[in-house]
C-alpha atoms as a PDB file:
ATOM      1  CA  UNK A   1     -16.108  11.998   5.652  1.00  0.00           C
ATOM      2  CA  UNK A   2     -15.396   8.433   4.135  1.00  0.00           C
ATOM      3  CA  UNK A   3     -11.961   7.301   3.874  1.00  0.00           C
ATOM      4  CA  UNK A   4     -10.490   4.102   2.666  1.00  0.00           C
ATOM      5  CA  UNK A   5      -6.524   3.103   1.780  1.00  0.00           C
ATOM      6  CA  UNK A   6      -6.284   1.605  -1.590  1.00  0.00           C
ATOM      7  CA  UNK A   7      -3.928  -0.065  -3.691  1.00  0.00           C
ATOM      8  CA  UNK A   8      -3.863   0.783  -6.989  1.00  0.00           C
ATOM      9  CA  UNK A   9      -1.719  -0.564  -9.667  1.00  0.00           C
ATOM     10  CA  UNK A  10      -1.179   1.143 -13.240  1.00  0.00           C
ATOM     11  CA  UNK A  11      -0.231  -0.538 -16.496  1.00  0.00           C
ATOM     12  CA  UNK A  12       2.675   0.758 -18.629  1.00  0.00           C
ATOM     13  CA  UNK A  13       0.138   3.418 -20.530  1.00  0.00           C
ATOM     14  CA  UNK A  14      -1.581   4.692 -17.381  1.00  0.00           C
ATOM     15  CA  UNK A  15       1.808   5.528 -15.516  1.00  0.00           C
ATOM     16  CA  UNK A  16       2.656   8.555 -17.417  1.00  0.00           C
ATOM     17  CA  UNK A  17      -0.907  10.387 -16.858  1.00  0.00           C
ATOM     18  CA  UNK A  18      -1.903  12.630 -13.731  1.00  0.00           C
ATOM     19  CA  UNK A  19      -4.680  10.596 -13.099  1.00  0.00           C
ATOM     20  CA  UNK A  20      -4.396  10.797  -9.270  1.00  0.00           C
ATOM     21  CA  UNK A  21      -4.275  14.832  -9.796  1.00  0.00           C
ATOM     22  CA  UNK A  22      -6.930  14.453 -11.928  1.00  0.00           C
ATOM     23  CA  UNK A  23      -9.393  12.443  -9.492  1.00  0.00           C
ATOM     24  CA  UNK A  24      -8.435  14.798  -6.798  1.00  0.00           C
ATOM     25  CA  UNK A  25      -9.165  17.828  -8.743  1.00  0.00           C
ATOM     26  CA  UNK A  26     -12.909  16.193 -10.700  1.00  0.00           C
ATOM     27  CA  UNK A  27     -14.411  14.501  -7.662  1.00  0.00           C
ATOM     28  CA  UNK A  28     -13.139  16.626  -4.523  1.00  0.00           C
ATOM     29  CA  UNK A  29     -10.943  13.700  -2.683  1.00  0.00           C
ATOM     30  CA  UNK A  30      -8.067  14.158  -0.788  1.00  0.00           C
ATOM     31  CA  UNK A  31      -5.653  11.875  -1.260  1.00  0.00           C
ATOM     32  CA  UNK A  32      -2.539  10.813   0.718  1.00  0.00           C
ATOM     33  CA  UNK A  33       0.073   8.361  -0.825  1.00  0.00           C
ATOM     34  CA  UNK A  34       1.410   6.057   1.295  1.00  0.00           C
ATOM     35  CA  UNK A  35       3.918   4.171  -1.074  1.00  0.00           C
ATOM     36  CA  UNK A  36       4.196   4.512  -4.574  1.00  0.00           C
ATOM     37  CA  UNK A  37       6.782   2.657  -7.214  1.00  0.00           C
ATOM     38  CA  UNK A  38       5.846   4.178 -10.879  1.00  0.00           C
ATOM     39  CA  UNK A  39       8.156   4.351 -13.228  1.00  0.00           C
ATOM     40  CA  UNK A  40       7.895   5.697 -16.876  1.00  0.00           C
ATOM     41  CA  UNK A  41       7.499   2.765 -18.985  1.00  0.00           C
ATOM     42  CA  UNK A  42       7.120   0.122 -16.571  1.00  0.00           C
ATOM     43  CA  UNK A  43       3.846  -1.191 -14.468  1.00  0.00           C
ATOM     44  CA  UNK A  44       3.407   0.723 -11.183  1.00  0.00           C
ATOM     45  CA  UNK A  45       1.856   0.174  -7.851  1.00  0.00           C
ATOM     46  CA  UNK A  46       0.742   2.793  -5.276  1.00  0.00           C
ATOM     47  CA  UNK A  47      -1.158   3.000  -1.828  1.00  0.00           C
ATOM     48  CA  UNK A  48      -2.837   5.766  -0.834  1.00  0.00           C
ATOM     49  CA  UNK A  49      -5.730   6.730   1.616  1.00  0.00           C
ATOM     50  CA  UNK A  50      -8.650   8.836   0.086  1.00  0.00           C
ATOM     51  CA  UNK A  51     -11.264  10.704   1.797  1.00  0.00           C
ATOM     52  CA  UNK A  52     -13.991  12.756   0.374  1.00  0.00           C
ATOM     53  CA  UNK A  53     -18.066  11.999   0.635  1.00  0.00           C
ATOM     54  CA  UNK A  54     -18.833   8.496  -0.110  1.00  0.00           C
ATOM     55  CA  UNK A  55     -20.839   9.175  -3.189  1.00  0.00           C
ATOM     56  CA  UNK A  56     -17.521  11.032  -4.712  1.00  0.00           C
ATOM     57  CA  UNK A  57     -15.763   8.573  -3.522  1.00  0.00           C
ATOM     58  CA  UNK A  58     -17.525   5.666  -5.288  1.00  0.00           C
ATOM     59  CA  UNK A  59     -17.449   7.826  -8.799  1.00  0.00           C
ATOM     60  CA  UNK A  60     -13.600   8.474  -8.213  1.00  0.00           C
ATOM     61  CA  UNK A  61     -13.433   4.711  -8.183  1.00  0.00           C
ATOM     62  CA  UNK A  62     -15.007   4.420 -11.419  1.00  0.00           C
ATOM     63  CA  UNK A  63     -13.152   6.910 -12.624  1.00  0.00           C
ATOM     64  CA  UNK A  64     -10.004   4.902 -11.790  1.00  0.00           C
ATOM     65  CA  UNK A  65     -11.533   1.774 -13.258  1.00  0.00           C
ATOM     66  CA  UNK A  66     -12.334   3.748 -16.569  1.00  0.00           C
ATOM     67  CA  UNK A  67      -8.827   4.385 -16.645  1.00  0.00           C
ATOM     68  CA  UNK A  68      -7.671   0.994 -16.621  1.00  0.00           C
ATOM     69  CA  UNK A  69      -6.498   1.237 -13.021  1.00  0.00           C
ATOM     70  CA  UNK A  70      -6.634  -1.797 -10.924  1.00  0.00           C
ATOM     71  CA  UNK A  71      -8.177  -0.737  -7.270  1.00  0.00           C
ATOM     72  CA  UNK A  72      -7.765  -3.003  -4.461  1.00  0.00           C
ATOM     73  CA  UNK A  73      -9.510  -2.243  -0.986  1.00  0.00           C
ATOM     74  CA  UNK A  74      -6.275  -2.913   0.991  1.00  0.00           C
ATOM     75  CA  UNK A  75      -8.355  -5.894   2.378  1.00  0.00           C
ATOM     76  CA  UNK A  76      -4.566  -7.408   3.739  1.00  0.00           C
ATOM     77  CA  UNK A  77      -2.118  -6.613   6.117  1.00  0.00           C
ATOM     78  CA  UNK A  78       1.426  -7.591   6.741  1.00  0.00           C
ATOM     79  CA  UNK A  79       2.295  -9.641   9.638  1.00  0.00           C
ATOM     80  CA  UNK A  80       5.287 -11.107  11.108  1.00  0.00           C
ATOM     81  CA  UNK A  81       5.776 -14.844  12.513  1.00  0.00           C
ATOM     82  CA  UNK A  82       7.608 -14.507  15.347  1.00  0.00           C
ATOM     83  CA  UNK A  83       8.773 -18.323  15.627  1.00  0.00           C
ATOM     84  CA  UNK A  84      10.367 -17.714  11.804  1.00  0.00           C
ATOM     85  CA  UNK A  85      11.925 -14.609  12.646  1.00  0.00           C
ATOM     86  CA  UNK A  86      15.276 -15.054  12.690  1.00  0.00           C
ATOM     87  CA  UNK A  87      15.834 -11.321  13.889  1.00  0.00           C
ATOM     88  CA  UNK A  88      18.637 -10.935  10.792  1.00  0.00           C
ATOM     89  CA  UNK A  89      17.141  -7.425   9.953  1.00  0.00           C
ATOM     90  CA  UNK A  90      16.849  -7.801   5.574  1.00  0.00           C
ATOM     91  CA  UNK A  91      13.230  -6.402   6.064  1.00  0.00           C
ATOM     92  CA  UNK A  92      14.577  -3.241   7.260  1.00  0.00           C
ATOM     93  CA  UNK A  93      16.454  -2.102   4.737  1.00  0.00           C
ATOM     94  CA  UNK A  94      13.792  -2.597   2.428  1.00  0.00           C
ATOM     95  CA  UNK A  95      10.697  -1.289   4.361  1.00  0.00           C
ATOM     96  CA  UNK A  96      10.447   2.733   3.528  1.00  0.00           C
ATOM     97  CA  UNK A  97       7.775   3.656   6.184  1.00  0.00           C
ATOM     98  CA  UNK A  98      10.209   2.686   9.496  1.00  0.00           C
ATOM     99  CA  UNK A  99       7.338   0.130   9.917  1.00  0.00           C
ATOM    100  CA  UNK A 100      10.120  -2.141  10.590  1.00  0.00           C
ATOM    101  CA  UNK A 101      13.384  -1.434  12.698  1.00  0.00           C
ATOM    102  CA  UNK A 102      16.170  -3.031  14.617  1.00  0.00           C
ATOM    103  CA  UNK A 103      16.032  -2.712  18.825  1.00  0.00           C
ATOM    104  CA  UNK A 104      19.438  -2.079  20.235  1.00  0.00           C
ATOM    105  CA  UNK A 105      21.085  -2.802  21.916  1.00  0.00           C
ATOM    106  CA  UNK A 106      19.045  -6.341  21.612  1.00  0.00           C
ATOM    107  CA  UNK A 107      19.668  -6.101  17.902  1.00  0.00           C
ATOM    108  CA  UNK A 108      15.675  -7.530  17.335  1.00  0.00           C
ATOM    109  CA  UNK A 109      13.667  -6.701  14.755  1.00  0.00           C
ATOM    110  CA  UNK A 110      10.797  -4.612  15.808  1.00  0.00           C
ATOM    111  CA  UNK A 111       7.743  -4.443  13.773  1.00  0.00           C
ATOM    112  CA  UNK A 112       5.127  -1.404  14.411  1.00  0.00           C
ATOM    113  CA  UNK A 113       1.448  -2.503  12.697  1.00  0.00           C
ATOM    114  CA  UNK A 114       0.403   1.326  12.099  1.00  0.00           C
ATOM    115  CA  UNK A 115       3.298   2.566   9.809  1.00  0.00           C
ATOM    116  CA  UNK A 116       2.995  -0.493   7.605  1.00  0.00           C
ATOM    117  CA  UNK A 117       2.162   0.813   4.862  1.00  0.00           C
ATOM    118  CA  UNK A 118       1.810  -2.525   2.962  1.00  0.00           C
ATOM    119  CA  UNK A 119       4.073  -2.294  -0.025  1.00  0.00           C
ATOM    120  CA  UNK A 120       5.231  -5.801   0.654  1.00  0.00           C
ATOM    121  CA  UNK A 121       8.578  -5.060  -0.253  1.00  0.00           C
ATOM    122  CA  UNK A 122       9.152  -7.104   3.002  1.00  0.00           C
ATOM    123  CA  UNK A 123       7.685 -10.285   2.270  1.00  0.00           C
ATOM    124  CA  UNK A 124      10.315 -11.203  -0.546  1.00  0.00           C
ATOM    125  CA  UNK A 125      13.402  -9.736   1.122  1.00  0.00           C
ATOM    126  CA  UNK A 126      12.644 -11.719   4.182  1.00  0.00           C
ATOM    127  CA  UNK A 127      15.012 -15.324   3.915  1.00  0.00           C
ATOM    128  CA  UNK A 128      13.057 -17.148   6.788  1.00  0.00           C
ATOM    129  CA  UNK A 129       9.465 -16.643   5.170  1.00  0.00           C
ATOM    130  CA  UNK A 130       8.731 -14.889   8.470  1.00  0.00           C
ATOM    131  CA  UNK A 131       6.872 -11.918   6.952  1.00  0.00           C
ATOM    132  CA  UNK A 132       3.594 -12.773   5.767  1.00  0.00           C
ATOM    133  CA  UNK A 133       0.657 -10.957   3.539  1.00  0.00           C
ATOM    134  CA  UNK A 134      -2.562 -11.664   5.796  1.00  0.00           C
ATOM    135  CA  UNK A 135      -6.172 -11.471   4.275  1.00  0.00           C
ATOM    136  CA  UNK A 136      -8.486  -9.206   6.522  1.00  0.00           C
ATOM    137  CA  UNK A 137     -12.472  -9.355   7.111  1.00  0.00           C
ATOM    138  CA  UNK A 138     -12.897  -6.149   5.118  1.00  0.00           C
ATOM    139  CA  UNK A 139     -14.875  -6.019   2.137  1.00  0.00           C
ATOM    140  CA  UNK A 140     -15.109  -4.402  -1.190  1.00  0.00           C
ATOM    141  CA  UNK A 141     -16.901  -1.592  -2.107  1.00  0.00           C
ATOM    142  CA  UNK A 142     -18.702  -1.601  -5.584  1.00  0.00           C
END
């Protein structure tokens, strides 16, 4: 079983179509979204985690492509400077996996790698800069 998380991101004409049903259902992946923002009309982003064999995994890909779907490996990760974090907790209300969360009764912002689910919803909402997208050694798949 091969499995990768992916970001893809949809124009305004691919948001409306099941495409994500319809890779599922023509090249036997199983999918699991992680975050998604698509709204009818609008450009939309989603991360999700795919698993099937690796050679119907590399022609869902194409698929996507064909599509006009942008696929990122999700190559990155979110990290946190701890000497910038001011522990004022604006990443928390934005962050929708609980990757992020306040300690009590310290009242410090606690940050948990694995439910990140790399929306980067944080990275704006944070005043002090402190959260930060980080480039990984992964590599991507043709």
């Amino acid at each position: 079983m091969y499995s990768k998380i992916l970001i893809l991101r949809f124009g305004k004409t691919e948001a409306h179509e099941p495409i994500v049903c319809n890779l599922t259902r023509e090249h036997d992946l199983i999918f699991n979204i992680l975050n998604a923002t698509i709204l009818p009309r609008k450009e939309g982003i989603m991360v999700l985690e795919l698993s099937g064999s690796k050679k119907n995994f590399r022609e869902g890909v194409k698929y996507l492509k064909n599509k006009g779907v942008h696929v990122e490996n999700a190559s990155q990760e979110i990290s946190r400077d701890k000497i910038k974090c001011t522990h004022c907790g604006a990443c928390t209300a934005v962050c929708p996996t609980g990757a992020l969360s306040i300690e009590r009764p310290e009242m410090s912002v606690k940050f948990e790698q694995k439910k990140c689910s790399i929306c980067e919803l944080c990275v704006p909402a944070c005043p002090t800069r402190a959260m930060e997208i980080r480039q990984t050694s992964q590599t991507f798949f043709e």
